[in-house]
Protein backbone atom coordinates (compact mmCIF):
# COMPACT_ATOMS: atom_id res chain seq x y z
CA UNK A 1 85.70 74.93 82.52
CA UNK A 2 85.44 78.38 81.88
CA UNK A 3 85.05 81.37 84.16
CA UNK A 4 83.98 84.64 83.92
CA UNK A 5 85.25 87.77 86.08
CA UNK A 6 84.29 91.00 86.82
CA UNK A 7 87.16 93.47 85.86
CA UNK A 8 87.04 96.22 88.90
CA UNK A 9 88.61 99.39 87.17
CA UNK A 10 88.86 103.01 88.72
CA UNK A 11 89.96 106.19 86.64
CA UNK A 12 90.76 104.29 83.72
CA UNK A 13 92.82 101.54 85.08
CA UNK A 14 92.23 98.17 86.24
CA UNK A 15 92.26 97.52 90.03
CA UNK A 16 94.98 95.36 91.57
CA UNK A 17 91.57 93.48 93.49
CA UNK A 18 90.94 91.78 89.50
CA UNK A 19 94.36 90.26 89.29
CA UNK A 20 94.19 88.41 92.28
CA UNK A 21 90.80 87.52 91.02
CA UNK A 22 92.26 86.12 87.84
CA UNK A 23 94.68 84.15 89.11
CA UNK A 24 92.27 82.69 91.37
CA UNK A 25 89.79 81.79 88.46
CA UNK A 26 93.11 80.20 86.17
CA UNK A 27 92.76 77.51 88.70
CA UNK A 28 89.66 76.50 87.24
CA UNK A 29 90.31 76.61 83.83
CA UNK A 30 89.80 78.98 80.90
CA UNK A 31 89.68 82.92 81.96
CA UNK A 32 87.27 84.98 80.84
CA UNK A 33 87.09 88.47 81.60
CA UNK A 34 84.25 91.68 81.85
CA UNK A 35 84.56 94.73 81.26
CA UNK A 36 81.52 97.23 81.86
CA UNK A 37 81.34 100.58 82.02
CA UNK A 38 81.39 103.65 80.08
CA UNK A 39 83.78 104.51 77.51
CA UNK A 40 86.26 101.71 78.46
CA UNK A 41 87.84 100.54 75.40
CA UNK A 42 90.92 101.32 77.20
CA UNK A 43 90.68 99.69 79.96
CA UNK A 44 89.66 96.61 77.73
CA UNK A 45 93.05 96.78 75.81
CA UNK A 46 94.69 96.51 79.38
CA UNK A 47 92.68 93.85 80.56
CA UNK A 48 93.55 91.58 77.50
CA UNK A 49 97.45 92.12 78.23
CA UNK A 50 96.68 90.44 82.07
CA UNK A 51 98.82 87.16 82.39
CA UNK A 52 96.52 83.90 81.29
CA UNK A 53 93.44 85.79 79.56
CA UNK A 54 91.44 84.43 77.08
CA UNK A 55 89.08 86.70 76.13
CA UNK A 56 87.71 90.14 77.28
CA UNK A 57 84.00 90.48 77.20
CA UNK A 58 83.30 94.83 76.37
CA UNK A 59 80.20 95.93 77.00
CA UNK A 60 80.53 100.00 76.93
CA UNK A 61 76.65 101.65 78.14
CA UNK A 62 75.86 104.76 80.09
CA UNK A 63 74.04 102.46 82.36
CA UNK A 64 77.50 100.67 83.30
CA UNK A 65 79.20 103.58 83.96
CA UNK A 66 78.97 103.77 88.09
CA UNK A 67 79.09 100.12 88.30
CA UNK A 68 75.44 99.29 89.59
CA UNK A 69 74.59 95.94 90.45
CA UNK A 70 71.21 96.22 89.31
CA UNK A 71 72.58 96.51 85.58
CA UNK A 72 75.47 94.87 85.87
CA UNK A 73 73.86 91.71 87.26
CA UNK A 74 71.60 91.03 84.38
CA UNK A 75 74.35 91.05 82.09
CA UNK A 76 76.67 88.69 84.14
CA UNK A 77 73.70 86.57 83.73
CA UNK A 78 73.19 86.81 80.56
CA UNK A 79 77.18 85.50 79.40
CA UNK A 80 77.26 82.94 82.04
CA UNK A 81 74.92 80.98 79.16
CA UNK A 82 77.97 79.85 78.34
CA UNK A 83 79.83 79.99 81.17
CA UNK A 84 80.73 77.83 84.07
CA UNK A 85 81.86 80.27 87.12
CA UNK A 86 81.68 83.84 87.86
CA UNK A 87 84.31 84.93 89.91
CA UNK A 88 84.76 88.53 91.44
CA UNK A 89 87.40 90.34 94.06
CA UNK A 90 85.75 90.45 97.36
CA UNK A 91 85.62 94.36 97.43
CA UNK A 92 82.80 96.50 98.12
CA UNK A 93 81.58 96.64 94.65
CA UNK A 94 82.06 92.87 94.18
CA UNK A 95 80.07 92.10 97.22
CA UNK A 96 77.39 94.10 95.87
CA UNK A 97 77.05 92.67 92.44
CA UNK A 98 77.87 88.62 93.10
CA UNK A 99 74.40 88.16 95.49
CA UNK A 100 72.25 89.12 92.95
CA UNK A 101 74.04 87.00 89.99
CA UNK A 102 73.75 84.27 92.05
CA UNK A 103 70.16 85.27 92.95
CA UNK A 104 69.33 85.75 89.15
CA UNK A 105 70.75 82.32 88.71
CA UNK A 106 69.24 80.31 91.65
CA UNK A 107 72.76 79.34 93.14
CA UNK A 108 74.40 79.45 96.54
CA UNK A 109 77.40 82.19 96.69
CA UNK A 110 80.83 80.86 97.58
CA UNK A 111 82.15 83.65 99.77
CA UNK A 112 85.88 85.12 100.61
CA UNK A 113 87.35 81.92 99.31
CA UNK A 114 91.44 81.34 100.24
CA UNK A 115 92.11 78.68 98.03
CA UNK A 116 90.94 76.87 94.93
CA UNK A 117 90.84 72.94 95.89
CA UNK A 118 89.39 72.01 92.64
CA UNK A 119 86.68 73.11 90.67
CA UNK A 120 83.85 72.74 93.04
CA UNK A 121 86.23 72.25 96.18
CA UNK A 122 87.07 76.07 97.93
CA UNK A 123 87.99 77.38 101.32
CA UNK A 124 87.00 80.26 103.15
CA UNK A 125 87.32 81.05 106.57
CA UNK A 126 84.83 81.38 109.39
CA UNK A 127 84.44 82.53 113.05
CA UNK A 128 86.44 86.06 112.11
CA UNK A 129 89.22 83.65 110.66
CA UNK A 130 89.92 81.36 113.10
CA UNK A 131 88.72 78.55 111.46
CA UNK A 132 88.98 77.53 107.76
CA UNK A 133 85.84 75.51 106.09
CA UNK A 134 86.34 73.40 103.53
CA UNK A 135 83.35 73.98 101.13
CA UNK A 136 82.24 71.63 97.83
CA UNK A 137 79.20 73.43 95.71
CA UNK A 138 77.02 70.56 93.64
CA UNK A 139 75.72 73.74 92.12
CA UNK A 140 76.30 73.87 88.07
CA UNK A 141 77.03 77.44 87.82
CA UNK A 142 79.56 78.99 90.69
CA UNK A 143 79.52 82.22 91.88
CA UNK A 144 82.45 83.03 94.16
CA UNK A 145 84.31 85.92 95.49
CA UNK A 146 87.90 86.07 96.56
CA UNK A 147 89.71 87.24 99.51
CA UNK A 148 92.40 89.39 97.38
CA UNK A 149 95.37 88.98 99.97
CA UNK A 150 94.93 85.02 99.52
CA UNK A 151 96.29 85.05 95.79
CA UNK A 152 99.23 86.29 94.34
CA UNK A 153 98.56 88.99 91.85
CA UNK A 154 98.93 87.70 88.03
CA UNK A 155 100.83 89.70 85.85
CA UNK A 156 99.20 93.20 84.24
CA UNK A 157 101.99 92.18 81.20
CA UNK A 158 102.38 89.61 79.33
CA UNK A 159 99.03 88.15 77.80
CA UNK A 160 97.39 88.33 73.88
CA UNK A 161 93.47 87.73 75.21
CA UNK A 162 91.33 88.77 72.35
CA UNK A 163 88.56 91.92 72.71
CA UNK A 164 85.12 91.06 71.90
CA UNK A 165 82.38 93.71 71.80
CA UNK A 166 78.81 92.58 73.27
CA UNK A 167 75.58 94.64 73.85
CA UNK A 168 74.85 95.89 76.71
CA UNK A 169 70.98 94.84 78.74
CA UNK A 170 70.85 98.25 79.45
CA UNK A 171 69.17 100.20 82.29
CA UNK A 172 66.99 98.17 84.78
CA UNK A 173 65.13 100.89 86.02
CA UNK A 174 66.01 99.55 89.92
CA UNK A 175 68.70 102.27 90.94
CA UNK A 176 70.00 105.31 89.84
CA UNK A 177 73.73 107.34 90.67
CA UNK A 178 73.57 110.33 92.41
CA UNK A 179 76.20 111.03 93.70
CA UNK A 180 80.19 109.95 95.25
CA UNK A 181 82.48 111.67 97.82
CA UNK A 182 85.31 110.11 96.85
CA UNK A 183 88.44 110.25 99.26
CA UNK A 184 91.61 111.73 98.11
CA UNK A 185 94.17 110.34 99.70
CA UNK A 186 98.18 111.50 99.76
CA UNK A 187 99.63 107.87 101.29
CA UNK A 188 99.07 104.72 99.47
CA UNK A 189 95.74 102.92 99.68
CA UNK A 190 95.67 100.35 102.11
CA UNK A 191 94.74 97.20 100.13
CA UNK A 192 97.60 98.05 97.90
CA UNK A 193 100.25 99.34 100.80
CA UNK A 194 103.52 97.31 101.34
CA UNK A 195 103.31 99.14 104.43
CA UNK A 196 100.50 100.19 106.60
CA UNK A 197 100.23 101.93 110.40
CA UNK A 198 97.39 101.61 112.24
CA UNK A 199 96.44 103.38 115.54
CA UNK A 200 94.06 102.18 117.47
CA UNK A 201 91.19 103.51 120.44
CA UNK A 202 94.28 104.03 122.75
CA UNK A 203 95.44 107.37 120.77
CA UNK A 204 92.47 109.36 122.77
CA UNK A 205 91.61 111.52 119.99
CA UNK A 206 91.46 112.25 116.47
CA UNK A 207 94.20 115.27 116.74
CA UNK A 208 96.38 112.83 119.17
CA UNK A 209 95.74 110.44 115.88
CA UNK A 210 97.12 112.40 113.26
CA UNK A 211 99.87 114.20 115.53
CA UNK A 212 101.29 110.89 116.27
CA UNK A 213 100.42 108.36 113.56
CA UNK A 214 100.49 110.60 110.34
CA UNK A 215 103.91 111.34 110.63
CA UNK A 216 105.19 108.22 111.50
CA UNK A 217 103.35 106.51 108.53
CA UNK A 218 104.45 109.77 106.08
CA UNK A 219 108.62 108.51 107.08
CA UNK A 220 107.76 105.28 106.19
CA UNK A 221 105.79 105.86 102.53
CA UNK A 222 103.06 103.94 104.23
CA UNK A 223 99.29 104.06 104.50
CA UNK A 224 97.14 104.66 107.50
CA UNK A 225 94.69 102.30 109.09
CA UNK A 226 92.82 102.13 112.24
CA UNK A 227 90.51 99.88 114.18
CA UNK A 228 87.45 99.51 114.40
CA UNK A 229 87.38 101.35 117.95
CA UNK A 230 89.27 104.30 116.90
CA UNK A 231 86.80 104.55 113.92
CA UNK A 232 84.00 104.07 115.81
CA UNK A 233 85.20 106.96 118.30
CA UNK A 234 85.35 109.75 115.29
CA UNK A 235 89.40 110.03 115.38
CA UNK A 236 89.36 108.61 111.41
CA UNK A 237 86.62 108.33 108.63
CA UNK A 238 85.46 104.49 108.05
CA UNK A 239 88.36 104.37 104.78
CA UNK A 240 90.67 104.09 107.75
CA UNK A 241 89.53 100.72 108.96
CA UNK A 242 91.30 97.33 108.97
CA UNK A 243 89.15 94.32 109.71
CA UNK A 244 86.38 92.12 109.16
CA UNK A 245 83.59 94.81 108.76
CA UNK A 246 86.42 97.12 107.14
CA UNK A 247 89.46 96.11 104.78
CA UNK A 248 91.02 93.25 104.29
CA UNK A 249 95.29 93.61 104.18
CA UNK A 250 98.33 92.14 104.03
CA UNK A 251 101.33 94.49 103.62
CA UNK A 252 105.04 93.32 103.95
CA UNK A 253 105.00 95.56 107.08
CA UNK A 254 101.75 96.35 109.37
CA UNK A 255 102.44 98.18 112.64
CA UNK A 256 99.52 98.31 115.37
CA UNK A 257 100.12 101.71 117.40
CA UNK A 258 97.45 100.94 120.51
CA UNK A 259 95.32 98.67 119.01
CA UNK A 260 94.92 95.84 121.80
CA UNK A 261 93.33 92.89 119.11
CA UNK A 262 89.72 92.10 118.86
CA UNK A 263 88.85 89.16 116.68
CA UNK A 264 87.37 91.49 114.39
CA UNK A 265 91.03 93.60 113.62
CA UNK A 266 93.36 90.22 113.44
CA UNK A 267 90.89 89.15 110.87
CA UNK A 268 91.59 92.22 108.89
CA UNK A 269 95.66 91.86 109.46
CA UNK A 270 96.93 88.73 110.59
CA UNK A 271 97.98 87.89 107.15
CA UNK A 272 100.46 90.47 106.83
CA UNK A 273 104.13 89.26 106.29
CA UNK A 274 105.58 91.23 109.45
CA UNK A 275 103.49 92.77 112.22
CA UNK A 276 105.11 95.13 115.09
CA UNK A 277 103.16 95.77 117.84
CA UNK A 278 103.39 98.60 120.00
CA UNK A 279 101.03 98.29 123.44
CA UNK A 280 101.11 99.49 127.06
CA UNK A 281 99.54 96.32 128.63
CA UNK A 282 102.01 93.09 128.00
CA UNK A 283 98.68 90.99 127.93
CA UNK A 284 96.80 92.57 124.72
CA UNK A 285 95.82 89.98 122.10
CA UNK A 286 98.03 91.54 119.40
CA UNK A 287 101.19 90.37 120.78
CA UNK A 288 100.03 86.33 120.01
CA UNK A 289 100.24 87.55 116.15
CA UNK A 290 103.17 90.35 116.72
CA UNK A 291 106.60 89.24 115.13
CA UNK A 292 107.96 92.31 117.03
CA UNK A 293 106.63 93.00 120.17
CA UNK A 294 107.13 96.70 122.54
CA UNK A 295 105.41 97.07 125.46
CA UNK A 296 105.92 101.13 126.40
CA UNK A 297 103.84 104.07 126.37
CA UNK A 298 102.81 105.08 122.36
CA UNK A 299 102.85 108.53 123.61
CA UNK A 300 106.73 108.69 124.49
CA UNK A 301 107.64 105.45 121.94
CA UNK A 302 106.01 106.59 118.33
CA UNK A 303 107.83 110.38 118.82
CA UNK A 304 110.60 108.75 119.58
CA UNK A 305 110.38 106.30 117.09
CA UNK A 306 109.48 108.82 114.11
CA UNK A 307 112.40 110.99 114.85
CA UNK A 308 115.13 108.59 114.58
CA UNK A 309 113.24 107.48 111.34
């Protein structure tokens, strides 16, 4: 069986998002990689050294240069002739591209899957996570995204994949790129943090937020998150949030700062190795997922905390 994936790169390197990927798609066989986009002969050479790759697929166009699924699509389509799966990280850009391949080839999606059970056998989970379906496609070609926190990364070092040019189907006249506002962030970025804090609707305000959070997080090396709530409210821009309508993590350490637990937030974080909770009201749903649990008032416990730090 072999399967093709979508190499996500950014600023000339390849995304940790594809290595889960590939490691997910070397459970079904022969790995196949693509890499589109604008002078990125580069990030081709990189993408052949990833652990268990056969080939690299290069196909370097203006056209593929922001990534748009309207001519990116038609090209996935066009090498999955002789191809049997298309796999791609369930980011934002993967999310946008896989519909349409599948659409373009007449085949149900496989979405978010946690596990390869064999080569048409997958999990994902439903109900915000707290159930896990089983899921068997009869469908000759698969497309399927994967839940990047659900496979172990495969190596960036390590593999002799060969690089093989192939032309580009060029523009599809269907969208155009105007424009990005791309965040520049000082911490780490949370799908790649080891550890994250998160603050939740309980901080009040966005200055409360950064007075009492943004230290805390700078002693620790770690990245900031937030819920859903506290995004919701203005205190943080929408990069900020953990969950199911935001990011998906699982850092070695997540602390919630006032974040009580909707479905939607453990979804987001409830993989994480260790989570510390911090929460006024001994009840909140966080504390049935906390390995460390303090009930106290953020406002006199994070100070404190950050300062013996």
């Amino acid at each position: 069986m072999k399967t093709l994936v979508w190499v996500e790169h950014e600023g000339g390197a390849v995304k940790d998002a594809t290595l889960s990927a590939v490691t997910a798609a070397a459970k079904l066989g022969e790995v196949h990689l693509l890499v589109a986009g604008e002078n990125v002969g580069g990030i081709a050479d990189a993408a052949a050294k990833i652990a268990g790759v056969d080939k690299v697929h290069v196909a370097d166009d203006a056209a593929l240069g922001h990534a748009l699924a309207e001519n990116v699509a038609p090209l996935v389509v066009q090498l999955m002739a002789d191809h049997d799966a298309f796999v791609v990280p369930a980011t934002s850009n993967g999310k946008n591209i896989a519909p349409r391949v599948a659409a373009l080839l007449d085949v149900m999606q496989i979405s978010d899957i946690l596990s390869v059970e064999s080569e048409d056998t997958f999990t994902r989970p439903i109900y915000a996570g707290n159930a896990i379906a089983t899921v068997k496609s009869k469908d000759a070609k698969k497309v399927i995204t994967v839940r990047g926190t659900a496979f172990e990364k495969a190596a960036s070092e390590g593999g002799s994949g060969t690089v093989e040019s192939i032309a580009s189907t060029g523009d599809a006249g269907l969208s155009s790129f105007v424009g990005a506002e791309i965040a520049r962030l000082e911490r780490p970025e949370l799908t790649s943090a080891k550890v994250i804090v998160s603050g939740g609707r309980a901080l009040k305000d966005g200055e409360t937020f950064e007075q009492l959070i943004f230290p805390l997080a700078d002693k620790l090396g770690a990245a900031v998150g937030a819920s859903r709530a506290a995004v919701d409210a203005g205190y943080v821009p929408n990069d900020y949030q953990v969950g199911q309508t935001g990011k998906i993590v699982a850092p070695e350490v997540y602390i919630a700062v006032g974040i009580s637990g909707a479905i939607q937030h453990l979804a987001g974080m409830k993989d994480s190795k260790t989570i510390i909770a911090i929460n006024k009201d001994e009840d909140a749903p966080i504390f049935q997922v906390a390995d460390i649990g303090l009930v106290g008032d953020l406002f006199k416990v994070v100070p404190e905390l950050t300062e013996k730090l």
